[in-house]
C-alpha atoms as a PDB file:
ATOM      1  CA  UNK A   1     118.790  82.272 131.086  1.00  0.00           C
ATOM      2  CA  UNK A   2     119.474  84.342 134.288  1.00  0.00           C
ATOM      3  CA  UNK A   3     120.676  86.967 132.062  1.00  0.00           C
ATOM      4  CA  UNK A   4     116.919  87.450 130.268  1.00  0.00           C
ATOM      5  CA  UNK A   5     115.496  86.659 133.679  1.00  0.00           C
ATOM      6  CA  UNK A   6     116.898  89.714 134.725  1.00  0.00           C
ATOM      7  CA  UNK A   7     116.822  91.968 132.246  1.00  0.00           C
ATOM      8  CA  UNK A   8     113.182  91.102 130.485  1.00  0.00           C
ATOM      9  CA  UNK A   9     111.703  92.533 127.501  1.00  0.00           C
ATOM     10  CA  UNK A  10     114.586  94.390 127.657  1.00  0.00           C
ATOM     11  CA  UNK A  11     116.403  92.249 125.745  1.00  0.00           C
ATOM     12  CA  UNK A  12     113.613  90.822 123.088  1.00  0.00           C
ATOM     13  CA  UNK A  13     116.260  91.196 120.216  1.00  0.00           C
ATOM     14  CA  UNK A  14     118.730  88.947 121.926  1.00  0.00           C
ATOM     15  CA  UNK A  15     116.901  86.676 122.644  1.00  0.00           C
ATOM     16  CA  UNK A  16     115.012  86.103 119.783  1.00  0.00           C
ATOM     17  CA  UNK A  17     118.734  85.808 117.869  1.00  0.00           C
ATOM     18  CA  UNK A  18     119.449  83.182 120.186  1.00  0.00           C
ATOM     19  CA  UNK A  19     116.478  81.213 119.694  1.00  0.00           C
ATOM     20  CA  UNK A  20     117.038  81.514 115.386  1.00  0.00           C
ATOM     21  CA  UNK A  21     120.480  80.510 116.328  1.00  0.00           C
ATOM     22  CA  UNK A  22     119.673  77.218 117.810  1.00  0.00           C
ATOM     23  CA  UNK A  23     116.971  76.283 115.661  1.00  0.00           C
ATOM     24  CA  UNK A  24     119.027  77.332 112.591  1.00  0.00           C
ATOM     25  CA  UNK A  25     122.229  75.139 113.999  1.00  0.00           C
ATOM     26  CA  UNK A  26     119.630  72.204 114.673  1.00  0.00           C
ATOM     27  CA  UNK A  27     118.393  72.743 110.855  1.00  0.00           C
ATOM     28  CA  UNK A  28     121.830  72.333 109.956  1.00  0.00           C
ATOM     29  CA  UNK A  29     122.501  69.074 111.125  1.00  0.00           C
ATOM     30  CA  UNK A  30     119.312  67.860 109.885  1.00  0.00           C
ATOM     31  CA  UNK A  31     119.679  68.515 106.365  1.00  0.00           C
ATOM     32  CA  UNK A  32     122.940  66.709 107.322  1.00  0.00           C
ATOM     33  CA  UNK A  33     120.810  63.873 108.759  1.00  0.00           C
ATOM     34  CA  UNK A  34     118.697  63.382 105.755  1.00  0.00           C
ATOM     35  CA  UNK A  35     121.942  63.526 103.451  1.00  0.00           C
ATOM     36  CA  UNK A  36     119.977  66.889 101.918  1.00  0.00           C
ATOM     37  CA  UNK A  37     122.802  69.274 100.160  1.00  0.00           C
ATOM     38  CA  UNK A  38     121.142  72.291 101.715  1.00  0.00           C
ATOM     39  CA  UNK A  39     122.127  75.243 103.776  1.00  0.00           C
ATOM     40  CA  UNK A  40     119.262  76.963 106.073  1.00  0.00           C
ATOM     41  CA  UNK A  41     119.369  80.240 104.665  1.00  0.00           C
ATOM     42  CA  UNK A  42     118.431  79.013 101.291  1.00  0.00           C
ATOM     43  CA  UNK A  43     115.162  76.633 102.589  1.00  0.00           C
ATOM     44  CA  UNK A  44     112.524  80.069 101.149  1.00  0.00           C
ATOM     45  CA  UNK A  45     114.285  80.277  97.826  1.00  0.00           C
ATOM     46  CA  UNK A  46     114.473  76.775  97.361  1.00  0.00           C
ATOM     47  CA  UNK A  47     110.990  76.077  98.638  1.00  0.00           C
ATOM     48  CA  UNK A  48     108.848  78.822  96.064  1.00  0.00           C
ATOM     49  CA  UNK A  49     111.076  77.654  93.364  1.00  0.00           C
ATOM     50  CA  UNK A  50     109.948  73.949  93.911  1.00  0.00           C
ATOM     51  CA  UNK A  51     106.220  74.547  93.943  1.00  0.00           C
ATOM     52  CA  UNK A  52     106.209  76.798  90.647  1.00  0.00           C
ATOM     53  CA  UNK A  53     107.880  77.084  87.502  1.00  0.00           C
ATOM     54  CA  UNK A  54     110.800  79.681  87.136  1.00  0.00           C
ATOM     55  CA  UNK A  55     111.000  82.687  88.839  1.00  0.00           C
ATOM     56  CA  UNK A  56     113.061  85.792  88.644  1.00  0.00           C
ATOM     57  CA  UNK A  57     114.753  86.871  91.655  1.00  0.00           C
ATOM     58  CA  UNK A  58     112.031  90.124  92.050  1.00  0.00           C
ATOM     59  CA  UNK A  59     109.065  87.649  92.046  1.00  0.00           C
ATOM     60  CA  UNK A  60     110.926  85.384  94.547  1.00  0.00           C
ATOM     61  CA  UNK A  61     111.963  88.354  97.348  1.00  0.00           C
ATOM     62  CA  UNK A  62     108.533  89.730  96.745  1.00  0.00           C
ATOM     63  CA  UNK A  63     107.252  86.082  97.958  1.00  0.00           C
ATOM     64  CA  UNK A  64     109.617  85.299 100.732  1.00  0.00           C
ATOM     65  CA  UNK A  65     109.482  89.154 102.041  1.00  0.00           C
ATOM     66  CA  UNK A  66     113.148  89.295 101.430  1.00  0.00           C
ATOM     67  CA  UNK A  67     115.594  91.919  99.489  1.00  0.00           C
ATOM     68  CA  UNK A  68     116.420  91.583  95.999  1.00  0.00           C
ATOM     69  CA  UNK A  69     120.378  91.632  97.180  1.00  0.00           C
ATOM     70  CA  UNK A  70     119.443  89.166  99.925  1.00  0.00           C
ATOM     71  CA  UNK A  71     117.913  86.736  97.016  1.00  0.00           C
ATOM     72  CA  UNK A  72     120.561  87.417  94.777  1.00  0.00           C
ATOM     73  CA  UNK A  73     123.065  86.329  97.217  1.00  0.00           C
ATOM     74  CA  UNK A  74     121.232  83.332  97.931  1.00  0.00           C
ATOM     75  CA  UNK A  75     121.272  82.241  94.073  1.00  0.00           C
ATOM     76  CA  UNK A  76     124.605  83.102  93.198  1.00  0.00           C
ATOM     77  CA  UNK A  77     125.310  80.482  96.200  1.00  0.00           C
ATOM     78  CA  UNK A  78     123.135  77.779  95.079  1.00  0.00           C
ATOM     79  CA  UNK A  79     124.172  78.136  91.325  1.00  0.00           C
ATOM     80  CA  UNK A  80     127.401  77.516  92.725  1.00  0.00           C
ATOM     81  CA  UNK A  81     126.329  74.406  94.578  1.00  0.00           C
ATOM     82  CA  UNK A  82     124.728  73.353  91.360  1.00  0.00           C
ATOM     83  CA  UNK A  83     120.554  73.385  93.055  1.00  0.00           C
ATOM     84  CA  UNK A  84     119.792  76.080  90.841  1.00  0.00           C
ATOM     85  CA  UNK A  85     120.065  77.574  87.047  1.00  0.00           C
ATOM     86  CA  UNK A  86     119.798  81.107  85.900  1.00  0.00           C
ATOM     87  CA  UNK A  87     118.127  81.740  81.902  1.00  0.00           C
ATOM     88  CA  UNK A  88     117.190  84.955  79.921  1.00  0.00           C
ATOM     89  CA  UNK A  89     113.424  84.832  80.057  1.00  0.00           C
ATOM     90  CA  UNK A  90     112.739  84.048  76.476  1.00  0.00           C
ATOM     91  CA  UNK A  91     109.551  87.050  76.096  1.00  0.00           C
ATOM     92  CA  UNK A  92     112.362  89.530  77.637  1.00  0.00           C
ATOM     93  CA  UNK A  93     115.939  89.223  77.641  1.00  0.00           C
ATOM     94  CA  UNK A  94     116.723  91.683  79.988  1.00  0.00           C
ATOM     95  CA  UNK A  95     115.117  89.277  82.850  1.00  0.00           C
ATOM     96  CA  UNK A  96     116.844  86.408  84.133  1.00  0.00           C
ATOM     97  CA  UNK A  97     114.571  83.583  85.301  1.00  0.00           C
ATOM     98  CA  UNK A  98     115.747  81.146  88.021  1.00  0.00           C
ATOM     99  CA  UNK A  99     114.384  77.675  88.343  1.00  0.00           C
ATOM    100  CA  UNK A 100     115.643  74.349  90.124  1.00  0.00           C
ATOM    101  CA  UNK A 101     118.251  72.019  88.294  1.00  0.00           C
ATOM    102  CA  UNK A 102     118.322  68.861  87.803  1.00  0.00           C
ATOM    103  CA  UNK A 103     120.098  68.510  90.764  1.00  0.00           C
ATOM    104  CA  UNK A 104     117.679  70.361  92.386  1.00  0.00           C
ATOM    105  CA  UNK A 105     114.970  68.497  91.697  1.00  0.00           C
ATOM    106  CA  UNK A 106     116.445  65.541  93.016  1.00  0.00           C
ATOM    107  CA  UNK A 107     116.138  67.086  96.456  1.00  0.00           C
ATOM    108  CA  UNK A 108     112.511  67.774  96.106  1.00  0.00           C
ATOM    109  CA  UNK A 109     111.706  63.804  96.223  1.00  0.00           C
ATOM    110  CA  UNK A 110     114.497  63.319  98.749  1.00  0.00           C
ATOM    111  CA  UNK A 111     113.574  65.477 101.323  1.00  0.00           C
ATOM    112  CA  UNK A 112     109.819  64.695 101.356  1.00  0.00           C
ATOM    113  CA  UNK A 113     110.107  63.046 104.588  1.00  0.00           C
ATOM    114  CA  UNK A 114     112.328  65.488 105.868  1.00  0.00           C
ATOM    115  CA  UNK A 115     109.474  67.736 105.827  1.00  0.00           C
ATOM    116  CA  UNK A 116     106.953  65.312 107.322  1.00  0.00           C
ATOM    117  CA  UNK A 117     109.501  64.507 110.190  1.00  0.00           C
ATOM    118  CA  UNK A 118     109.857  67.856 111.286  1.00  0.00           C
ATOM    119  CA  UNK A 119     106.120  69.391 110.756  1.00  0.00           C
ATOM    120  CA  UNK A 120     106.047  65.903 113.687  1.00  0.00           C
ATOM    121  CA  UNK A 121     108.695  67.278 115.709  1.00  0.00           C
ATOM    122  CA  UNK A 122     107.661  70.938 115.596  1.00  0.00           C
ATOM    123  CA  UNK A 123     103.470  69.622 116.146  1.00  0.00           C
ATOM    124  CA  UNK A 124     105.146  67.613 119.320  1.00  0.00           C
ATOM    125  CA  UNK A 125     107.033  70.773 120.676  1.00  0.00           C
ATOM    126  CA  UNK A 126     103.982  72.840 120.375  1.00  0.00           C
ATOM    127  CA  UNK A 127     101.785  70.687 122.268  1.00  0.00           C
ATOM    128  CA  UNK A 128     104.326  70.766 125.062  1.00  0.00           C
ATOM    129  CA  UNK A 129     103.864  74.423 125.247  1.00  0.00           C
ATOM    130  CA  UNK A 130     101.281  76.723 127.187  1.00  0.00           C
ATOM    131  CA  UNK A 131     101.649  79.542 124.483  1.00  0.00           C
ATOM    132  CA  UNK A 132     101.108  79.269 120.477  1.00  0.00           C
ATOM    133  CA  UNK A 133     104.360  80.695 119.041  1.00  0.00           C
ATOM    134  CA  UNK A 134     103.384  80.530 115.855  1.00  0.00           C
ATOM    135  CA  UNK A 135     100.360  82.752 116.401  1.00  0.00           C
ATOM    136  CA  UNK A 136     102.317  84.821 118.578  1.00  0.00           C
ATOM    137  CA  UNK A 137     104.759  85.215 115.643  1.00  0.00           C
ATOM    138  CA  UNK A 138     102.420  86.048 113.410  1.00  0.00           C
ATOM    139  CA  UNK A 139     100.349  88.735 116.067  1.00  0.00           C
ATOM    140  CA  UNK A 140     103.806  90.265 116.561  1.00  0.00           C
ATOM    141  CA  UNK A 141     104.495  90.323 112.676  1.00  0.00           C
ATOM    142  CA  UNK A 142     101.407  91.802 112.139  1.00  0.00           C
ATOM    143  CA  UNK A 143     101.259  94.692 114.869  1.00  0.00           C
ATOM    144  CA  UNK A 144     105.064  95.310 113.968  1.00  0.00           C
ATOM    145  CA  UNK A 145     103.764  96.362 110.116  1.00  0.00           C
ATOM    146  CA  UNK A 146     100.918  98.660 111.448  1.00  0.00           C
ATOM    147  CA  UNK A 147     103.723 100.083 113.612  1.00  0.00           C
ATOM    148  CA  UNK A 148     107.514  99.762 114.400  1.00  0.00           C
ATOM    149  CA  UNK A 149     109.059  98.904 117.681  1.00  0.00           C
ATOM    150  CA  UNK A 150     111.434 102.166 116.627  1.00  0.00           C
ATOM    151  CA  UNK A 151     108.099 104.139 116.311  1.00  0.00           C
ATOM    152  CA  UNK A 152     106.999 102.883 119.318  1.00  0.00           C
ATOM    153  CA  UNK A 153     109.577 103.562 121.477  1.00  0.00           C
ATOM    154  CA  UNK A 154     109.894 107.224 119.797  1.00  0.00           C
ATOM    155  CA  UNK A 155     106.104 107.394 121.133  1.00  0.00           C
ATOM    156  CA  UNK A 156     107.329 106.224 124.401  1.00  0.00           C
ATOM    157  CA  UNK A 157     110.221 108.602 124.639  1.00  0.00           C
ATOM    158  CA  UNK A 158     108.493 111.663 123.897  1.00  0.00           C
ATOM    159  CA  UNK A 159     105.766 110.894 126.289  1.00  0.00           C
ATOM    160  CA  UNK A 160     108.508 110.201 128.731  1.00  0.00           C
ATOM    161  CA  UNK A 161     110.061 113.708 127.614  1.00  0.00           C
ATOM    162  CA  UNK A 162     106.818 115.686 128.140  1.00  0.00           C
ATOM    163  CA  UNK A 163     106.342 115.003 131.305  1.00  0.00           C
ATOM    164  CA  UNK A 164     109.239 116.974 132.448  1.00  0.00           C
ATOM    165  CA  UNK A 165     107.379 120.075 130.330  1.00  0.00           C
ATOM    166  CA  UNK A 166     105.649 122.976 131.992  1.00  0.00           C
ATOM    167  CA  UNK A 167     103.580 125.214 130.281  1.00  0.00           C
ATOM    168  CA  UNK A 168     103.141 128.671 132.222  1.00  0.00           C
ATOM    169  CA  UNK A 169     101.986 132.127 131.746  1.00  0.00           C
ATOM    170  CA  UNK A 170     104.606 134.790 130.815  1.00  0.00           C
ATOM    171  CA  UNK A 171     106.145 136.968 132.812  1.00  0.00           C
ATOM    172  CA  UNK A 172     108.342 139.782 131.849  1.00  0.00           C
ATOM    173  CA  UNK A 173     111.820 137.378 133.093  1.00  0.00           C
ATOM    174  CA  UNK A 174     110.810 135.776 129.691  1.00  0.00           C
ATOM    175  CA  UNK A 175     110.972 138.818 127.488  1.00  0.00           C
ATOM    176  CA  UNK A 176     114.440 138.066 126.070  1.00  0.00           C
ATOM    177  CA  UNK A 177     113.629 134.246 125.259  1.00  0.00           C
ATOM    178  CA  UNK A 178     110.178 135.137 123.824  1.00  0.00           C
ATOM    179  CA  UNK A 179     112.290 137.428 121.012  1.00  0.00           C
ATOM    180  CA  UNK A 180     115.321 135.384 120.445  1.00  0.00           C
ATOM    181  CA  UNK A 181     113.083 131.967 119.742  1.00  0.00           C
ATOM    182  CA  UNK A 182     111.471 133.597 117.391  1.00  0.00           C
ATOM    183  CA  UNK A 183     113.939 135.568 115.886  1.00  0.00           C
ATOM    184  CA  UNK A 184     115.957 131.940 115.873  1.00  0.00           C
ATOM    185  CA  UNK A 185     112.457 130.313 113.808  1.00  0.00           C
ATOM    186  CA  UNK A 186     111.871 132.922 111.509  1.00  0.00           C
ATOM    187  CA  UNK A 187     115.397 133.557 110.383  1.00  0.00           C
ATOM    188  CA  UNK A 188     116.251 130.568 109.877  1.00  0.00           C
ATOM    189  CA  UNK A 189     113.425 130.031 106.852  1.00  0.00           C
ATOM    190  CA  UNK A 190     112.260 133.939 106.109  1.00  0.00           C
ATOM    191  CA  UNK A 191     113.531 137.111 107.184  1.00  0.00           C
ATOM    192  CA  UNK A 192     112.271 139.485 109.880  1.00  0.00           C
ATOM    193  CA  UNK A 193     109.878 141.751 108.891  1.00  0.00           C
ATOM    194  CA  UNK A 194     108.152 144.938 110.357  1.00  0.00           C
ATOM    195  CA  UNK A 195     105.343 142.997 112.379  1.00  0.00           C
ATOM    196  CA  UNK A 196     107.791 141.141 113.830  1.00  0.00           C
ATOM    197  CA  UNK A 197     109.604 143.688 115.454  1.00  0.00           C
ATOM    198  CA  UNK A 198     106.780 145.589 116.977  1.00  0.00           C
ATOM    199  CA  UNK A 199     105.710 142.296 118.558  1.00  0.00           C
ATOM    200  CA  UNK A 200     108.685 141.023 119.623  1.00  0.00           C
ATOM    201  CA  UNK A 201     110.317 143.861 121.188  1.00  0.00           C
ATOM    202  CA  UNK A 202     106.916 144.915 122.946  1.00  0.00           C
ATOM    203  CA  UNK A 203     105.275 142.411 123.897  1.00  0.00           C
ATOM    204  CA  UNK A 204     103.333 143.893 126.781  1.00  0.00           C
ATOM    205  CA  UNK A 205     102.503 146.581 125.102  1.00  0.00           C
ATOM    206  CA  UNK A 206     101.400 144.237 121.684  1.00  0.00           C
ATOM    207  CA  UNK A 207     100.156 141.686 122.576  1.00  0.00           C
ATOM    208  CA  UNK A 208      99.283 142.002 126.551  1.00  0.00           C
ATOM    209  CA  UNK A 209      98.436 145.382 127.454  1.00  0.00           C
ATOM    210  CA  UNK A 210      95.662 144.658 124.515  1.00  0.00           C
ATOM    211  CA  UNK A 211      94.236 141.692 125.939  1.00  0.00           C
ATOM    212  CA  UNK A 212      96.358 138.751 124.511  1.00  0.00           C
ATOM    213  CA  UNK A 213      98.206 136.276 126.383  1.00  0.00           C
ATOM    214  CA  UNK A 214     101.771 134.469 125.732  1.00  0.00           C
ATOM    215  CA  UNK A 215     102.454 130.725 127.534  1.00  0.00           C
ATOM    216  CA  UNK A 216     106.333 129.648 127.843  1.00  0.00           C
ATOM    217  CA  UNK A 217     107.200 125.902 127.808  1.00  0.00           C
ATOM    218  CA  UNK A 218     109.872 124.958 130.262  1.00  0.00           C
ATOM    219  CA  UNK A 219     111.738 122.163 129.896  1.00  0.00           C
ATOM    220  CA  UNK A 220     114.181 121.190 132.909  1.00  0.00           C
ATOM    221  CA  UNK A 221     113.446 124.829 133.878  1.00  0.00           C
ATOM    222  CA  UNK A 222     114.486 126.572 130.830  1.00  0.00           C
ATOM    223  CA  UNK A 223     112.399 128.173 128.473  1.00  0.00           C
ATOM    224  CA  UNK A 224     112.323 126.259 125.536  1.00  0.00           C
ATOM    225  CA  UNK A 225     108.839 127.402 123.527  1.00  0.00           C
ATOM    226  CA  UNK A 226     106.727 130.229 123.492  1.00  0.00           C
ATOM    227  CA  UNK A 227     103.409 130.779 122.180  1.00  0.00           C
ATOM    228  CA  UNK A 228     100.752 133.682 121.785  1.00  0.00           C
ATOM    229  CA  UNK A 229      97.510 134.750 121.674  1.00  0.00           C
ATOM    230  CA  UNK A 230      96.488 138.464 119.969  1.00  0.00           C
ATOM    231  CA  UNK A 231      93.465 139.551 120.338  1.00  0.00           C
ATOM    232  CA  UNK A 232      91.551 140.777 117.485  1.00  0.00           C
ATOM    233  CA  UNK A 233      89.662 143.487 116.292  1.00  0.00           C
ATOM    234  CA  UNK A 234      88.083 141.427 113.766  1.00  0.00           C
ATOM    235  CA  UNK A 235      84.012 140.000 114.069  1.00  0.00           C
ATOM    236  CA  UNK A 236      85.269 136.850 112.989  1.00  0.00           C
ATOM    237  CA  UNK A 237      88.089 136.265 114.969  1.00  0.00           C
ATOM    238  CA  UNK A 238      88.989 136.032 118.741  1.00  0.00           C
ATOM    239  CA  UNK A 239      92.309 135.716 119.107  1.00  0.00           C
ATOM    240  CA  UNK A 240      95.358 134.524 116.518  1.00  0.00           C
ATOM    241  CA  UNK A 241      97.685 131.784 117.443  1.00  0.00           C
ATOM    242  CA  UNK A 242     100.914 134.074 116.523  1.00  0.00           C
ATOM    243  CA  UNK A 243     104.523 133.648 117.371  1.00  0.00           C
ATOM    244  CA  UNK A 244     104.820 129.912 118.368  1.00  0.00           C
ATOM    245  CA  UNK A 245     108.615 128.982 118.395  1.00  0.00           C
ATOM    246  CA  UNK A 246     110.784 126.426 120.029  1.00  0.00           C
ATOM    247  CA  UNK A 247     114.119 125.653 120.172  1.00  0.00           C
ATOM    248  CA  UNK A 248     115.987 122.800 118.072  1.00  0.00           C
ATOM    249  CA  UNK A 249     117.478 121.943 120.650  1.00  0.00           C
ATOM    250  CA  UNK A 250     114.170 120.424 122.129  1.00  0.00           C
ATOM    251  CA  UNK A 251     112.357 119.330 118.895  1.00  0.00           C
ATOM    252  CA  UNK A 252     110.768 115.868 118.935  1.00  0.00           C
ATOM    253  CA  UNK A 253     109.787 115.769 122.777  1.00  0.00           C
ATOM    254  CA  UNK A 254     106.224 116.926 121.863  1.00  0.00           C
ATOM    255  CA  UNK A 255     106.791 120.489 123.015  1.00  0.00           C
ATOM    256  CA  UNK A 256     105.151 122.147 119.780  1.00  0.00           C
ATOM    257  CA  UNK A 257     102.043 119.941 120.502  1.00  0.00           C
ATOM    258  CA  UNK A 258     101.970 120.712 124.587  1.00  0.00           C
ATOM    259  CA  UNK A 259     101.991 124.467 123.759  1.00  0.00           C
ATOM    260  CA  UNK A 260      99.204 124.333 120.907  1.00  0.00           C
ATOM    261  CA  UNK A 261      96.823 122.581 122.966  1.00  0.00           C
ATOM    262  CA  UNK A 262      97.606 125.186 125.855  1.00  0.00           C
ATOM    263  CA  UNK A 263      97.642 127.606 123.947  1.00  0.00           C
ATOM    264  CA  UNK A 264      93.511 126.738 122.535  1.00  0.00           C
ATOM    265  CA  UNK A 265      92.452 125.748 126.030  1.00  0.00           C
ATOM    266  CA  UNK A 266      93.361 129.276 126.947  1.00  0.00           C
ATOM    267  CA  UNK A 267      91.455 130.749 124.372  1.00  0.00           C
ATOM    268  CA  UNK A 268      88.361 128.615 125.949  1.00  0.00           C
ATOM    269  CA  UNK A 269      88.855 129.671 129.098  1.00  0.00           C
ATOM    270  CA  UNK A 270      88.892 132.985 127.511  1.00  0.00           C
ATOM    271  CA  UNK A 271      85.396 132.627 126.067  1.00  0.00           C
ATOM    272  CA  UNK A 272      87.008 132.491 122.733  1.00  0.00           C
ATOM    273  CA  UNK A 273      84.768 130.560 119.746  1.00  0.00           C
ATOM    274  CA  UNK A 274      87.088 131.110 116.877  1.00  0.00           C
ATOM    275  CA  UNK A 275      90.972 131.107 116.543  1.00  0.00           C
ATOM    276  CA  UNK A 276      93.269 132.439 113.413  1.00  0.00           C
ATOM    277  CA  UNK A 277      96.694 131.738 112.347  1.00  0.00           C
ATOM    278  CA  UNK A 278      98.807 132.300 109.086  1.00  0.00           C
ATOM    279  CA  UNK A 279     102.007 130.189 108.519  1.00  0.00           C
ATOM    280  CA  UNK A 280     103.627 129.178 105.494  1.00  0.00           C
ATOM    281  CA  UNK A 281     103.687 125.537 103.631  1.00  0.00           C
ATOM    282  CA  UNK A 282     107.646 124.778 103.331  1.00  0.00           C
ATOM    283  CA  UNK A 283     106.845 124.521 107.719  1.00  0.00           C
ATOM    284  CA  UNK A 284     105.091 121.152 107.365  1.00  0.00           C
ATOM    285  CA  UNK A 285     105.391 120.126 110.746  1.00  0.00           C
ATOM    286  CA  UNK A 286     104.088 123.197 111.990  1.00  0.00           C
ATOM    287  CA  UNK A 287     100.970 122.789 109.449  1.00  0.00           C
ATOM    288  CA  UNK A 288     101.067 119.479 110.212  1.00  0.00           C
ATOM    289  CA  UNK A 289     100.514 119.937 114.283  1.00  0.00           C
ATOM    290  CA  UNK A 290      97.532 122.627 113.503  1.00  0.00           C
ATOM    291  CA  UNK A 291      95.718 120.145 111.625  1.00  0.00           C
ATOM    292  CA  UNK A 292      96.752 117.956 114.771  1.00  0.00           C
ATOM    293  CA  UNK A 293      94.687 120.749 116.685  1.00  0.00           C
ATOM    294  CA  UNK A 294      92.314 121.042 114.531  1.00  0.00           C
ATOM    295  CA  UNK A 295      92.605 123.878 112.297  1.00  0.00           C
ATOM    296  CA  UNK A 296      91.356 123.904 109.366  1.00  0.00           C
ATOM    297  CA  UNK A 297      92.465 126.883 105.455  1.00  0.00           C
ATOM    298  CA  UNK A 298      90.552 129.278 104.923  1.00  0.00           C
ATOM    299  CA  UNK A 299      91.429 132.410 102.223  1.00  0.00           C
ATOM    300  CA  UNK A 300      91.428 135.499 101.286  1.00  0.00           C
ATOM    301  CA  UNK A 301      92.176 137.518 104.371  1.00  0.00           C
ATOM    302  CA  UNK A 302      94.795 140.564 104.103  1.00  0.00           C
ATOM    303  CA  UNK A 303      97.965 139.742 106.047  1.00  0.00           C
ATOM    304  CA  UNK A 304     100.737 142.371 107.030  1.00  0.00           C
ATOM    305  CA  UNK A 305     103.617 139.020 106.028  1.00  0.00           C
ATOM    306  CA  UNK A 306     105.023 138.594 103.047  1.00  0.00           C
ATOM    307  CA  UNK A 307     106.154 134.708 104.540  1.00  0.00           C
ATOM    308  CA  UNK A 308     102.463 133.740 105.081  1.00  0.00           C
ATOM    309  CA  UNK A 309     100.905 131.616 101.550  1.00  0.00           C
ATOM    310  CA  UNK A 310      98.308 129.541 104.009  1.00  0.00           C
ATOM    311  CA  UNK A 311      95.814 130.672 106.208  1.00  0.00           C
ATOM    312  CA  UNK A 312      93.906 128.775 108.740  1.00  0.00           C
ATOM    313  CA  UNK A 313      90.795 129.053 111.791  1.00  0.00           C
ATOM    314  CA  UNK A 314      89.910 126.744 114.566  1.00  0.00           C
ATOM    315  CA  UNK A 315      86.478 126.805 115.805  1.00  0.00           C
ATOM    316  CA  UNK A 316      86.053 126.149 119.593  1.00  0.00           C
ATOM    317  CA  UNK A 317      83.751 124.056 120.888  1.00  0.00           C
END
């Protein structure tokens, strides 16, 4: 056990194979012990089907949480060992119903004490132990459904990521990048239209020279994400959240939702009250991360894009 020692959670999935691999070798030689025809791997299937009356094979993986090609595996084995029988279900012939044979059946009585001999052994073992493992299990089981270990460690990693993210103000060294991630965004679903131009190419003049601001995300040093806010001349509005973009190359490391929430805590710093944005609904991650941030559709506002179908405000607090 140095190994696990050393490495530590680290190696949960290794560990946790070696553990079913003992206890399945010991359940092995018990069945052999108790003269039981039985192979581990079949101990769920056999089990439902010797409490109830036949099954088919959806009811059964539905009970054991297995597959359907996991269950049907299992029966084509036993069939062949003769524990189990297969029938057309008699109300509808296009569903085969599994039950125990005679043979089967047999085992049911035998192994009786089987069962009572190791519910002893396992009560014993648990006693011995400081920690419930069966509860733990069953924690872990239940945590695990509400949320993957792969989810988890995607959470993990992008935290990780976004740490090495800064989020500054522009400066005109970031002219270049602030056109060609947007030009990269917006070609890549629309095409380029007029507005686009005048604020791309000018962005002092657009957007700064008029009181709006721009914030770059840098990631490893490198601009990676750009995001802007244009002031208004509208009594409802303060600013608009315009021209976010980042890279491909750095999606998934939270970069989209570092800039956003820069981007609205410089609008509060600002004084602002009320932010506007228009988008489009085939970019659902993008709509997705403003309803992250809080905005919420409104309508029936002109718009100089022939891309934008959704519009949306964010009141400040």
């Amino acid at each position: 056990m140095d190994f696990f020692n050393q490495v530590g959670k680290l190696a949960i999935g290794s560990r946790l194979r070696m553990l079913t691999e003992k206890i399945t070798e010991d359940a092995a030689q018990i069945y052999k012990l108790y003269d039981i025809e039985m192979n581990p791997k079949w101990f769920p299937v056999f089990y439902v089907l010797s409490q109830d009356e036949a099954k088919t094979i959806t009811d059964i993986a539905r009970e054991i949480g297995h597959s359907h090609p996991s269950v049907s595996k299992i029966i084509r084995e036993m069939v062949k060992h003769g524990l189990v029988t297969e029938k057309k279900d008699k109300a509808d012939g296009r569903r085969n119903m599994v039950s125990l044979s005679a043979k089967g059946k047999i085992i049911t009585e035998k192994i009786k004490d089987q069962y009572a001999d190791v519910n002893q052994a396992i009560e014993q073992l648990s006693a011995q132990t400081s920690n419930d493992l069966w509860n733990a299990i069953a924690e872990w089981e239940y945590l695990l459904e509400q949320k993957s270990l792969l989810q988890r460690v995607s959470e993990q990693r992008k935290e990780r990521e976004s740490q090495q993210v800064q989020i500054i103000n522009y400066t005109p060294a970031y002219k270049d990048a602030f056109k060609q991630l947007n030009e990269q965004w917006i070609t890549t679903w629309f095409k380029m239209e007029e507005a686009d131009h005048r604020s791309l190419d000018n962005p002092q003049g657009y957007i700064l020279d008029r009181g709006g601001h721009i914030l770059v995300a840098l990631y490893n040093n490198e601009p990676v994400g750009v995001c802007a806010l244009i002031k208004m001349d509208d009594p409802d509005y303060d600013y608009e959240l315009a021209k976010m973009a980042v890279s491909p190359a750095v999606r998934g490391k939270n970069i989209g939702w570092l800039l956003g929430n820069a981007i609205v805590e410089k609008a509060r710093s600002l004084g602002a009250t009320k932010i506007y944005l228009e988008s489009n609904t085939i970019l659902k991650p993008a709509i997705n991360l403003y309803n992250k941030l809080g905005f919420r559709k409104v309508a029936g506002r002109n718009t100089p894009y022939e891309r934008c179908n959704i519009q949306m405000e964010l009141f400040i607090k």
